[in-house]
Protein backbone atom coordinates (compact mmCIF):
# COMPACT_ATOMS: atom_id res chain seq x y z
CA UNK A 1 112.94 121.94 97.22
CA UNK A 2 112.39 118.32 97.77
CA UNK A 3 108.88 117.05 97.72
CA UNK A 4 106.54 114.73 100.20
CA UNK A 5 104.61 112.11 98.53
CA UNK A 6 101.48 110.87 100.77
CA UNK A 7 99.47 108.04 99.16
CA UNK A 8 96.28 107.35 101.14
CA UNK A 9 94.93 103.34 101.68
CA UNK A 10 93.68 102.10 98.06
CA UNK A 11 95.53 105.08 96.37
CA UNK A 12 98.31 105.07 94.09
CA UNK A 13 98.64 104.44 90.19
CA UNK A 14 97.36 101.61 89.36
CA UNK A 15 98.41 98.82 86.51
CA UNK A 16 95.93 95.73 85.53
CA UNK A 17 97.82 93.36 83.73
CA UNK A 18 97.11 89.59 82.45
CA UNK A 19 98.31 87.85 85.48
CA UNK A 20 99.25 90.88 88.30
CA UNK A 21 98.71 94.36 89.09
CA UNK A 22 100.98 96.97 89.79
CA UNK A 23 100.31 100.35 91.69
CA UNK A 24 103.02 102.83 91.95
CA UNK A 25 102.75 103.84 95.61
CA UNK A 26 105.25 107.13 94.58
CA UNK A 27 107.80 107.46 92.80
CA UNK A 28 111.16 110.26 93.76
CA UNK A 29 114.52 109.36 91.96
CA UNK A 30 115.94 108.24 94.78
CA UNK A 31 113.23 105.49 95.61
CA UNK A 32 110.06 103.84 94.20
CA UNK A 33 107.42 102.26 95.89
CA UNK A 34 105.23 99.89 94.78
CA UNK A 35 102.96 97.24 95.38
CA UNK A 36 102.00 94.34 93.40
CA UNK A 37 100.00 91.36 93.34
CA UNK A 38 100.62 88.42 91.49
CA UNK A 39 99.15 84.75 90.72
CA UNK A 40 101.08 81.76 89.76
CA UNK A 41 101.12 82.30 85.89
CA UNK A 42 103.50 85.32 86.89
CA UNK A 43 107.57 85.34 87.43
CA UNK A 44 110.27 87.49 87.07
CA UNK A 45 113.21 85.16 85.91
CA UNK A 46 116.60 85.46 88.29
CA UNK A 47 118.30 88.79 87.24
CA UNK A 48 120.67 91.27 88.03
CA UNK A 49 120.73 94.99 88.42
CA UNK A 50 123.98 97.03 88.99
CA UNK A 51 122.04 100.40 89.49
CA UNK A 52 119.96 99.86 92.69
CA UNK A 53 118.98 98.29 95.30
CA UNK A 54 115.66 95.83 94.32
CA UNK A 55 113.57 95.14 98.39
CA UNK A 56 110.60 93.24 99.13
CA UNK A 57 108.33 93.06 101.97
CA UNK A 58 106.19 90.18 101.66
CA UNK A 59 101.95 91.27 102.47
CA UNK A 60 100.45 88.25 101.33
CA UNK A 61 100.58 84.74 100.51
CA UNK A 62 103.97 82.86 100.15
CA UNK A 63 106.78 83.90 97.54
CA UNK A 64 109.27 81.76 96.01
CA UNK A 65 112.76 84.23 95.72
CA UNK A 66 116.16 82.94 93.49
CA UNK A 67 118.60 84.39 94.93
CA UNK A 68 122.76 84.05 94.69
CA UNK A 69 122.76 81.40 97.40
CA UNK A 70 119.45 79.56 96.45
CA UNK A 71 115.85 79.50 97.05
CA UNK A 72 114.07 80.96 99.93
CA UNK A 73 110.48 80.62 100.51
CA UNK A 74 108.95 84.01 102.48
CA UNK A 75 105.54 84.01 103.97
CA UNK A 76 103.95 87.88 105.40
CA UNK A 77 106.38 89.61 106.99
CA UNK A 78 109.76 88.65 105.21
CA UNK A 79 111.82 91.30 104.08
CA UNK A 80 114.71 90.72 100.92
CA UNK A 81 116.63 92.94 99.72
CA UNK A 82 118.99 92.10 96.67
CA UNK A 83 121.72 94.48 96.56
CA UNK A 84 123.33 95.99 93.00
CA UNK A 85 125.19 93.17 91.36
CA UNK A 86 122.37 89.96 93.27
CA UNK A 87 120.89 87.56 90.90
CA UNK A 88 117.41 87.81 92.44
CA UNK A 89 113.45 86.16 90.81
CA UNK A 90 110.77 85.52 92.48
CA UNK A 91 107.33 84.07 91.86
CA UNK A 92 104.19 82.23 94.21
CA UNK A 93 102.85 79.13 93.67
CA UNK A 94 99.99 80.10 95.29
CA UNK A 95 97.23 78.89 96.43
CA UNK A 96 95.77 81.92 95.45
CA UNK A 97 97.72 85.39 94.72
CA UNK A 98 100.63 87.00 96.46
CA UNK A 99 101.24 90.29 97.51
CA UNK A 100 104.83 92.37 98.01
CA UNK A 101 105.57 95.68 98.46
CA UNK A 102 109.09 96.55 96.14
CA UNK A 103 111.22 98.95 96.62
CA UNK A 104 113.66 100.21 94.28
CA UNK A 105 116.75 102.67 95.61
CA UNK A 106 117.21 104.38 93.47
CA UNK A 107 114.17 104.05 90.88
CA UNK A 108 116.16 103.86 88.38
CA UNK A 109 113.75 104.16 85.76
CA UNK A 110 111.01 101.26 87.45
CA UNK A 111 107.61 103.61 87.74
CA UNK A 112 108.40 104.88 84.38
CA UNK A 113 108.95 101.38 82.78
CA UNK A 114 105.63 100.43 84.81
CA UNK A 115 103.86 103.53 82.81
CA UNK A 116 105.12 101.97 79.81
CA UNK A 117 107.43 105.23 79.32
């Protein structure tokens, strides 16, 4: 039987690293939800996956994305998507921190690798 997942304001797992943190808003193998907020020391490098599906819907601040066709600057409210196979980074340069909620479809293995599993 499939399950529900219902993560209340200020819930979720929660990850404090260095220079972001990460909360796992749930987690099903067919999608991940997340949310994480990040400062300018922080960037994930242009990369490709070929087994999902990697979104973002922008909450906060202004976020730099690499994508296939170049850069793109996204204030609150900008949705990307980089489907299997997309080079895709992205990374603020602030002032102050940024916040995104990602998606993964499938997970693929992202909340685990987020638990350090």
């Amino acid at each position: 039987m499939a399950e529900a997942i219902v993560t209340p304001p200020d819930g979720g797992e929660r990850f404090e690293r260095e220079n972001r943190v990460v909360t796992i808003l749930g987690d099903l193998p067919q999608l991940s939800a997340n949310v994480i907020e990040f400062d300018s020391s922080f960037e994930v490098g242009p990369h490709r996956h070929d087994d999902h599906v990697d979104a973002f819907y922008v909450l906060e601040g202004e976020v730099e994305f690499t994508l296939d066709d170049g850069t793109v600057r996204a204030g609150p409210g900008t949705f990307v998507a980089a489907a299997p196979g997309t080079l895709h980074g992205f990374r603020t340069n602030g002032p102050g921190r940024a916040r995104v909620l990602n998606l993964h479809a499938p997970d693929a293995g992202f909340a685990d690798s987020i638990r350090g599993r």
